[in-house]
PDB file of N, CA and C in Angstrom:
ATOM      1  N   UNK A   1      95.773  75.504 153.883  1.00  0.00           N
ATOM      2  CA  UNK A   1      94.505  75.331 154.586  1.00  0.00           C
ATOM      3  C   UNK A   1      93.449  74.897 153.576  1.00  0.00           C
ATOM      4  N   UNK A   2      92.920  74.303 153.894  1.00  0.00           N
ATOM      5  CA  UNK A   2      91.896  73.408 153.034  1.00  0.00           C
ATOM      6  C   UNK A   2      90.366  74.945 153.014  1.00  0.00           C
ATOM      7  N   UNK A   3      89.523  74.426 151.981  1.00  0.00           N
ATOM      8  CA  UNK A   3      88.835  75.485 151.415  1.00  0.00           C
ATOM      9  C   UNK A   3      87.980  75.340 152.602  1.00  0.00           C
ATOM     10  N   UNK A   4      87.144  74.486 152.749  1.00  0.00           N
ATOM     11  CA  UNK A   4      85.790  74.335 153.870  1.00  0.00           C
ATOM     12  C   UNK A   4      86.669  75.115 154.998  1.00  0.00           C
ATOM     13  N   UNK A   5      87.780  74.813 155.577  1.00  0.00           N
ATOM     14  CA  UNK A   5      88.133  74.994 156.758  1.00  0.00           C
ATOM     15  C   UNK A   5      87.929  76.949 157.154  1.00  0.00           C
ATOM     16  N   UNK A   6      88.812  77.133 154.964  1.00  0.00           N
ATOM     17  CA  UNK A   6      88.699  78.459 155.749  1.00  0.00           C
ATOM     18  C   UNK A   6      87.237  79.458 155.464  1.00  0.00           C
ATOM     19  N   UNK A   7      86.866  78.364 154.495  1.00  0.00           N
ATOM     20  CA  UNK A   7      85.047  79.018 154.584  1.00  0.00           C
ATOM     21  C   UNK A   7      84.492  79.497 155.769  1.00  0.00           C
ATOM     22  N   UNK A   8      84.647  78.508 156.404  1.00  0.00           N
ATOM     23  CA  UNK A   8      83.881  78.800 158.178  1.00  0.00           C
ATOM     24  C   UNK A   8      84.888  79.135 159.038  1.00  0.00           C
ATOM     25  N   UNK A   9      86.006  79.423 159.105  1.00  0.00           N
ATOM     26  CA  UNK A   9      86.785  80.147 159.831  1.00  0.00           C
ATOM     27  C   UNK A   9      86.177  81.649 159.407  1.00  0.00           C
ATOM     28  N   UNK A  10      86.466  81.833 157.919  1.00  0.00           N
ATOM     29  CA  UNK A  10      85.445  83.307 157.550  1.00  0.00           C
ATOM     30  C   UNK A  10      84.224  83.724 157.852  1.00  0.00           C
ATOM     31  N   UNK A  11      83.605  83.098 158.051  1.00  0.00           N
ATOM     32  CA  UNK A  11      81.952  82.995 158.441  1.00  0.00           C
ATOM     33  C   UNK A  11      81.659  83.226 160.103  1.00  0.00           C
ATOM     34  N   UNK A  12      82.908  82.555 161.116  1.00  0.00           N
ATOM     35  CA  UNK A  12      82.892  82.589 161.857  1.00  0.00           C
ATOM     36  C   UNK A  12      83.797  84.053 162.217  1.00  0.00           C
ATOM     37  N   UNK A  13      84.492  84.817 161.670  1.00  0.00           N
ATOM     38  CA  UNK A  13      84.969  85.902 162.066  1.00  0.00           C
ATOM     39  C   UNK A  13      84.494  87.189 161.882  1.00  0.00           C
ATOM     40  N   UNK A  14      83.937  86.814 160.180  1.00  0.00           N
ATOM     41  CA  UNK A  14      83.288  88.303 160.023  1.00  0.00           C
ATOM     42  C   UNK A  14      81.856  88.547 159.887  1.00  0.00           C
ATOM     43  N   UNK A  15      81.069  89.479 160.145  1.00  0.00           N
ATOM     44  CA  UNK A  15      79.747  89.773 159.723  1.00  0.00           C
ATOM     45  C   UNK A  15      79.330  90.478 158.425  1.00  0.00           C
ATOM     46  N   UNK A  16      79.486  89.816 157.236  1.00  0.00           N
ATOM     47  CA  UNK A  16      79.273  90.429 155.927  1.00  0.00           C
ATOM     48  C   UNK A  16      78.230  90.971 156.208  1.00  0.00           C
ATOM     49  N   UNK A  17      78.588  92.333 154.926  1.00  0.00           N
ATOM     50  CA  UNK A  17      79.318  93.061 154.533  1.00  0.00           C
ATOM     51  C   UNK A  17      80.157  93.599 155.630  1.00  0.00           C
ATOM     52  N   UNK A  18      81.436  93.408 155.126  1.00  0.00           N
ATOM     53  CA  UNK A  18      82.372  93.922 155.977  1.00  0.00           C
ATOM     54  C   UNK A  18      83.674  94.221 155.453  1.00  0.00           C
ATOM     55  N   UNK A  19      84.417  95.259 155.546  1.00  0.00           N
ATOM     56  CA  UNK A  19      85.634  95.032 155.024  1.00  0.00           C
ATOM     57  C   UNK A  19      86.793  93.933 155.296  1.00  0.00           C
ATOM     58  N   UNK A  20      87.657  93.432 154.395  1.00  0.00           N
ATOM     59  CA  UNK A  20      88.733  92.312 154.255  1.00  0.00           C
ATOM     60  C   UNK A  20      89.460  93.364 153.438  1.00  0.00           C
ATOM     61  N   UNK A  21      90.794  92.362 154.088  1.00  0.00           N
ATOM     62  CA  UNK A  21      92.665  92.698 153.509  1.00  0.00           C
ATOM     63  C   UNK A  21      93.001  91.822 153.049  1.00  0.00           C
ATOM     64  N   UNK A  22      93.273  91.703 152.111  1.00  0.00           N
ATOM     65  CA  UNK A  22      94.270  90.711 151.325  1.00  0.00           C
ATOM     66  C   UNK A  22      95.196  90.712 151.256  1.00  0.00           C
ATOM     67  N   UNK A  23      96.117  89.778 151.171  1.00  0.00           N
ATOM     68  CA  UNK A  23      97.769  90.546 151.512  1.00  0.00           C
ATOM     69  C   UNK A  23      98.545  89.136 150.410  1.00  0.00           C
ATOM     70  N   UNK A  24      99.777  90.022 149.401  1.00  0.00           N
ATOM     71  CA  UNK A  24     100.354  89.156 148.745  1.00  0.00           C
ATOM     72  C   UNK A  24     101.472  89.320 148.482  1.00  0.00           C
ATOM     73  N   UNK A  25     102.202  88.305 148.284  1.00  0.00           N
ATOM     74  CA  UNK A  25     103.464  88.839 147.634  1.00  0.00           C
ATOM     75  C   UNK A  25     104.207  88.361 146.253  1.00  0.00           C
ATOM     76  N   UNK A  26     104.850  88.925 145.856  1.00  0.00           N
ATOM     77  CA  UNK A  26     104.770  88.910 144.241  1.00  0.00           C
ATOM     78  C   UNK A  26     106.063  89.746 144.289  1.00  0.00           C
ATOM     79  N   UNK A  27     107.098  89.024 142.699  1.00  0.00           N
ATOM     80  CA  UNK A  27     108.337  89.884 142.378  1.00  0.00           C
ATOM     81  C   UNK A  27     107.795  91.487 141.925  1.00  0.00           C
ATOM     82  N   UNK A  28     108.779  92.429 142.184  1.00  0.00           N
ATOM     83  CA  UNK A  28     108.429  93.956 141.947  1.00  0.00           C
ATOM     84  C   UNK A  28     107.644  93.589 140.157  1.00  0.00           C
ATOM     85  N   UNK A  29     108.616  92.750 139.352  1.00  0.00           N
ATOM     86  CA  UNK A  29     107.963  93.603 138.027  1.00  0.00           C
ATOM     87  C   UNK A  29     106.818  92.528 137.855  1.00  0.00           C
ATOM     88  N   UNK A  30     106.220  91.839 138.717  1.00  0.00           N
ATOM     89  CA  UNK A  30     104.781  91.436 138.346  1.00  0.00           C
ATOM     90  C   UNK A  30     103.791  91.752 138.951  1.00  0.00           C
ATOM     91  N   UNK A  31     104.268  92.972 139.820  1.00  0.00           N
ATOM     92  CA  UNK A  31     103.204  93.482 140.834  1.00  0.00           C
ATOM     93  C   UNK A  31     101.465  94.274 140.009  1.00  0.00           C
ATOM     94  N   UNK A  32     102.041  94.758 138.656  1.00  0.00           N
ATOM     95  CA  UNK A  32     100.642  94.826 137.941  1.00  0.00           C
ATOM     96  C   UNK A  32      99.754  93.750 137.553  1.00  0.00           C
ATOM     97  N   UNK A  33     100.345  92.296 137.488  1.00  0.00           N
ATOM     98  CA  UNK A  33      99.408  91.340 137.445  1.00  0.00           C
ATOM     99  C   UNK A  33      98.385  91.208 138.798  1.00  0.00           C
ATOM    100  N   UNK A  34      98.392  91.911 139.775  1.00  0.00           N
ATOM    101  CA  UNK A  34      97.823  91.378 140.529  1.00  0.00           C
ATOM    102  C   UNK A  34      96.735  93.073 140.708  1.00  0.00           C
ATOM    103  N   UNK A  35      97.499  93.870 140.802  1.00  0.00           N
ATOM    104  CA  UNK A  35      97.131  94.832 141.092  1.00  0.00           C
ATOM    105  C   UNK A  35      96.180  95.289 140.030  1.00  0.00           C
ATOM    106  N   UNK A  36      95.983  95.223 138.483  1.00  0.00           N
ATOM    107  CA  UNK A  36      95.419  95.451 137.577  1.00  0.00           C
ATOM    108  C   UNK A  36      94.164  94.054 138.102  1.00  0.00           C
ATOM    109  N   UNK A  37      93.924  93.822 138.755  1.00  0.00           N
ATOM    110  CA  UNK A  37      93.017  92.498 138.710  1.00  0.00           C
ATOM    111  C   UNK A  37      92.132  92.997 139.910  1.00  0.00           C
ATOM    112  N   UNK A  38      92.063  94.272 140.695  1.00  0.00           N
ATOM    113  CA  UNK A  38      91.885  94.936 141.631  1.00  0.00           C
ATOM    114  C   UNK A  38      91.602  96.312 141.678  1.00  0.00           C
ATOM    115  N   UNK A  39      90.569  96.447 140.423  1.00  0.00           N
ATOM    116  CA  UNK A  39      90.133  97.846 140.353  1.00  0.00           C
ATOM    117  C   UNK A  39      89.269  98.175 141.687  1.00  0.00           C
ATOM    118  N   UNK A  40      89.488  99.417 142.060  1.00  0.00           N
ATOM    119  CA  UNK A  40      88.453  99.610 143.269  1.00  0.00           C
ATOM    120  C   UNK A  40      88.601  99.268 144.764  1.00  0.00           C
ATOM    121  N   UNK A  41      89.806  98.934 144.874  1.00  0.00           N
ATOM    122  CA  UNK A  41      90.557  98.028 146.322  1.00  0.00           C
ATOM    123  C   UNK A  41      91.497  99.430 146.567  1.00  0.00           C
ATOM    124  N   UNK A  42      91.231  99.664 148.009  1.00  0.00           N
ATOM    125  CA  UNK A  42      92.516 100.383 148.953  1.00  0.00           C
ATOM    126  C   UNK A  42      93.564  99.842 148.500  1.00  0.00           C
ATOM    127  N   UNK A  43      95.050  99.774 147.970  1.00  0.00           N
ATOM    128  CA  UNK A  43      95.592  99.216 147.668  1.00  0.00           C
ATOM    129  C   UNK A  43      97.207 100.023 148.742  1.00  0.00           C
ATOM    130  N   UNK A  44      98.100  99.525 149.289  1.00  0.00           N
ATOM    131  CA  UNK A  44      99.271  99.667 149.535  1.00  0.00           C
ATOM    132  C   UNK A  44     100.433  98.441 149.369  1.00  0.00           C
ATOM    133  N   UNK A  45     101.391  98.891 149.215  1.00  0.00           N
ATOM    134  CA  UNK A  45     102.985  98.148 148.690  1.00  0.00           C
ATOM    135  C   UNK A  45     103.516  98.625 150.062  1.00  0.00           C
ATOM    136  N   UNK A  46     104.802  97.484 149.839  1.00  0.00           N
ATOM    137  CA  UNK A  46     106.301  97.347 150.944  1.00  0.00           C
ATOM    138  C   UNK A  46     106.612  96.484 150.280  1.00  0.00           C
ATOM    139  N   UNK A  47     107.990  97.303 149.701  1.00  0.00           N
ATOM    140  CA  UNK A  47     109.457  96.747 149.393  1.00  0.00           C
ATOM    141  C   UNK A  47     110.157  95.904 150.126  1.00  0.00           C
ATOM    142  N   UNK A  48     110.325  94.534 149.499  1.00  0.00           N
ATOM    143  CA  UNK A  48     111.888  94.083 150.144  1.00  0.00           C
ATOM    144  C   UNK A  48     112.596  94.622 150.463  1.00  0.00           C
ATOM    145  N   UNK A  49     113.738  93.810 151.441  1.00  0.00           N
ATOM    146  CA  UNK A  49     114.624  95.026 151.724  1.00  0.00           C
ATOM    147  C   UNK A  49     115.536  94.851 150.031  1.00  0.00           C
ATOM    148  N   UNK A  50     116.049  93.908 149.732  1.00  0.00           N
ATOM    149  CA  UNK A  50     116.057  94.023 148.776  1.00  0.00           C
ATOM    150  C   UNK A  50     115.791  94.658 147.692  1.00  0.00           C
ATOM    151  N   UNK A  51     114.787  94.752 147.398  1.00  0.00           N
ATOM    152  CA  UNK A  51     113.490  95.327 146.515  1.00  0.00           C
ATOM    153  C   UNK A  51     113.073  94.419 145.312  1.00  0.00           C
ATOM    154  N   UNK A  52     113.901  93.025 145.555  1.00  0.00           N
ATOM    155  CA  UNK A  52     113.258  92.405 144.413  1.00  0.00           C
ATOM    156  C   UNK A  52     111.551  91.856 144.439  1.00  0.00           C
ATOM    157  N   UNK A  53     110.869  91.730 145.935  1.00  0.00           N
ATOM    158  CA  UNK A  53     109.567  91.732 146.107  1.00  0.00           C
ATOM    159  C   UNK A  53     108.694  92.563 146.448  1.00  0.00           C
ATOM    160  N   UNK A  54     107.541  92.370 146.446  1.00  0.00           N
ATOM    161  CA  UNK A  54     106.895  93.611 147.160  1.00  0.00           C
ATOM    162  C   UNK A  54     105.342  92.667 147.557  1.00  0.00           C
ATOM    163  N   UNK A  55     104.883  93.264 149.078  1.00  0.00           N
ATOM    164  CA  UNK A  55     104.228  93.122 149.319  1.00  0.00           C
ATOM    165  C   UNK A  55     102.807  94.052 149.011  1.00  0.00           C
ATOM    166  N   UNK A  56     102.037  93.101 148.829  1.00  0.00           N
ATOM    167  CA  UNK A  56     100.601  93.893 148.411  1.00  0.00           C
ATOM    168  C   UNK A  56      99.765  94.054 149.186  1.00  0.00           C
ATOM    169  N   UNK A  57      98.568  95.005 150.091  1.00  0.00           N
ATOM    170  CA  UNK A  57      97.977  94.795 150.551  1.00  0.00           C
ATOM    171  C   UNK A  57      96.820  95.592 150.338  1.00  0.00           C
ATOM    172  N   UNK A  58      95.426  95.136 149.958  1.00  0.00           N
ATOM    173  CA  UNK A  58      94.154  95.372 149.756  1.00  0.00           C
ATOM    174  C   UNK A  58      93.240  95.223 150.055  1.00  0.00           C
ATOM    175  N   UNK A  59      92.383  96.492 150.410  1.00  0.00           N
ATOM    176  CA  UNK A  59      91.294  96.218 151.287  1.00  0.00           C
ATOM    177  C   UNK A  59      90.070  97.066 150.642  1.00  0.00           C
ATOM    178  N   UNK A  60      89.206  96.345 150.394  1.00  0.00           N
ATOM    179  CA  UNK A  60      87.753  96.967 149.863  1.00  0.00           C
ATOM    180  C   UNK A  60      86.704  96.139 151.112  1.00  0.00           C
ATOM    181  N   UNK A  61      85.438  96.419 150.871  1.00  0.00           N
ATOM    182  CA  UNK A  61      84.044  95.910 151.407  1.00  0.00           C
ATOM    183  C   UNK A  61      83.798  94.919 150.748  1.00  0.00           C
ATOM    184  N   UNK A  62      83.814  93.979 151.274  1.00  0.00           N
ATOM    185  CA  UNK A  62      83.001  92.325 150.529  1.00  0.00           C
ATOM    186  C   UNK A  62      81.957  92.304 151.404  1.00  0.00           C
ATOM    187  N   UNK A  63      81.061  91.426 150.562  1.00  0.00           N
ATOM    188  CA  UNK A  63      79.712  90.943 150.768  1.00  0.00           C
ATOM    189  C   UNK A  63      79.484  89.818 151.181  1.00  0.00           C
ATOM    190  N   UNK A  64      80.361  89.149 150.962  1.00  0.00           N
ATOM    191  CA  UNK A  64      80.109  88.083 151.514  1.00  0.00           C
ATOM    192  C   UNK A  64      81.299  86.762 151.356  1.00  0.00           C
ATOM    193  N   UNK A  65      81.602  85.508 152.534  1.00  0.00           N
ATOM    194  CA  UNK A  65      82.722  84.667 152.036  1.00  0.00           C
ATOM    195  C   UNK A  65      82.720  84.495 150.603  1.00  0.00           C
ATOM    196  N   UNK A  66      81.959  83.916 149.880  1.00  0.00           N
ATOM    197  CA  UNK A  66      82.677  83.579 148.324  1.00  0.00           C
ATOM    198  C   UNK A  66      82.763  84.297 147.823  1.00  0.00           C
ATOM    199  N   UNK A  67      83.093  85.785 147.676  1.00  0.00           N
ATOM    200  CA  UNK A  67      83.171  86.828 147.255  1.00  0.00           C
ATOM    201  C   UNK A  67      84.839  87.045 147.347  1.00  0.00           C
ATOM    202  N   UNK A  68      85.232  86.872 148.800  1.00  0.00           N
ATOM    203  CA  UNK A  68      86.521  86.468 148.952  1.00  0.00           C
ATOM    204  C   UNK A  68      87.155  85.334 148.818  1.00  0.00           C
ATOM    205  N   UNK A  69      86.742  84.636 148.601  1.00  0.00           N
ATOM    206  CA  UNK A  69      87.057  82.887 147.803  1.00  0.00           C
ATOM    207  C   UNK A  69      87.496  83.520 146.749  1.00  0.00           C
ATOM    208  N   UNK A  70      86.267  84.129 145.946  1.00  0.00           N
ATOM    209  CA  UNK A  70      86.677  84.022 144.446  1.00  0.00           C
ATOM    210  C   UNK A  70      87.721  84.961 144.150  1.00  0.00           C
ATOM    211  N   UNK A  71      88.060  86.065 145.406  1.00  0.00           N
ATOM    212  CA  UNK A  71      89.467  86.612 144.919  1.00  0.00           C
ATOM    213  C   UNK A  71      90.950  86.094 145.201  1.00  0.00           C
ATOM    214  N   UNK A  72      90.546  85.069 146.015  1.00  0.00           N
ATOM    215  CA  UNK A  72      92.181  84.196 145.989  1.00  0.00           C
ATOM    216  C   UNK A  72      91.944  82.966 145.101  1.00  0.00           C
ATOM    217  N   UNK A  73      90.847  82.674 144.660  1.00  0.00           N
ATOM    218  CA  UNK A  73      91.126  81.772 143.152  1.00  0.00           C
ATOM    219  C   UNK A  73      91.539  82.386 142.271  1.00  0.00           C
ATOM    220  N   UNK A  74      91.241  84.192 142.201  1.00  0.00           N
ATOM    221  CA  UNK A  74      91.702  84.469 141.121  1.00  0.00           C
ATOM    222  C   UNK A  74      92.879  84.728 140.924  1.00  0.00           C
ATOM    223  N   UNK A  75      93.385  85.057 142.022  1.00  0.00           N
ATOM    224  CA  UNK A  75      95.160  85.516 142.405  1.00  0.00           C
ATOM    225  C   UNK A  75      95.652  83.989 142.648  1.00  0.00           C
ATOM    226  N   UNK A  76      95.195  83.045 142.630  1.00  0.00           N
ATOM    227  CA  UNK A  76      95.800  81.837 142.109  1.00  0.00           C
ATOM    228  C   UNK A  76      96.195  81.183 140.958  1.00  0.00           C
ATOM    229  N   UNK A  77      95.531  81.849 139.995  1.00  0.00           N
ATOM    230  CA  UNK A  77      96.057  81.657 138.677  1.00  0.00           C
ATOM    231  C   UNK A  77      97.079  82.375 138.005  1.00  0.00           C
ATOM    232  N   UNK A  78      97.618  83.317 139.230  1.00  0.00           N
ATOM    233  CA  UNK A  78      99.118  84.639 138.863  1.00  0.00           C
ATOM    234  C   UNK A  78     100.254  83.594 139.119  1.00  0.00           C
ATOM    235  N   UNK A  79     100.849  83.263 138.440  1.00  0.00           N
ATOM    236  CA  UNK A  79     102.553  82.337 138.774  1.00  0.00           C
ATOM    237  C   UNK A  79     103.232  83.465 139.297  1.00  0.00           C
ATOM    238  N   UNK A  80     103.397  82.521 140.483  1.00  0.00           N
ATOM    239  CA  UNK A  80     104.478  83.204 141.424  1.00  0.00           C
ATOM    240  C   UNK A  80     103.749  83.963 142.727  1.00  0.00           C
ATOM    241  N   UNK A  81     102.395  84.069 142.609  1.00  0.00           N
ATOM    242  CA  UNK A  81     101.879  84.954 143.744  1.00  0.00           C
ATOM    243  C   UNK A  81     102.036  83.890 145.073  1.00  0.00           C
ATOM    244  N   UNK A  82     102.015  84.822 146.148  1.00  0.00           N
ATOM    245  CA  UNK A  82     101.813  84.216 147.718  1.00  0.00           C
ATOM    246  C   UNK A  82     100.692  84.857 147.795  1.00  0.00           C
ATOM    247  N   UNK A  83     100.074  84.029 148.384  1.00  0.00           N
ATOM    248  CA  UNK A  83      98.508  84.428 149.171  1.00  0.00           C
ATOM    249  C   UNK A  83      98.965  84.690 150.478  1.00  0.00           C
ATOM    250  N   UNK A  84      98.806  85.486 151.674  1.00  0.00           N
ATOM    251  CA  UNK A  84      99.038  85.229 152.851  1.00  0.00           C
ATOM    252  C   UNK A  84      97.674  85.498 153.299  1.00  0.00           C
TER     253      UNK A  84
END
């Protein structure tokens, strides 16, 4: 999804300040790259069945869309992360 699109898809859903979930997925042994990048976030995991992945999911209070922009640019620079 292109950035503008989901700017105002965000703008249009939530009323900042408001809480957001982030949700990612990442192999088990790089799950501290993402998670160390996320002081202060509700944080919960789910195992593959496998268990070679694990899903991440985090939820704090943002202030506002680029606030959440700037946390999937930053989890864009983790090799190997999924943004969902």
């Amino acid at each position: 999804m292109d950035i503008q699109k989901f700017r105002t898809l965000l703008d249009e859903s939530y009323n900042w300040p408001d809480y957001y979930e982030f949700k990612f997925i990442i192999k088990i042994e790089d799950k501290l790259l993402i998670i160390d990048k996320l002081p202060g976030y509700q944080i919960t995991e789910t195992l593959s069945k496998k268990g070679n992945y694990t899903s991440i999911s985090a939820r704090k209070l943002m202030k506002s869309t680029d606030e959440v922009l700037e946390v999937y640019e930053l989890m864009s620079t983790i090799k190997g992360v999924i943004s969902l």
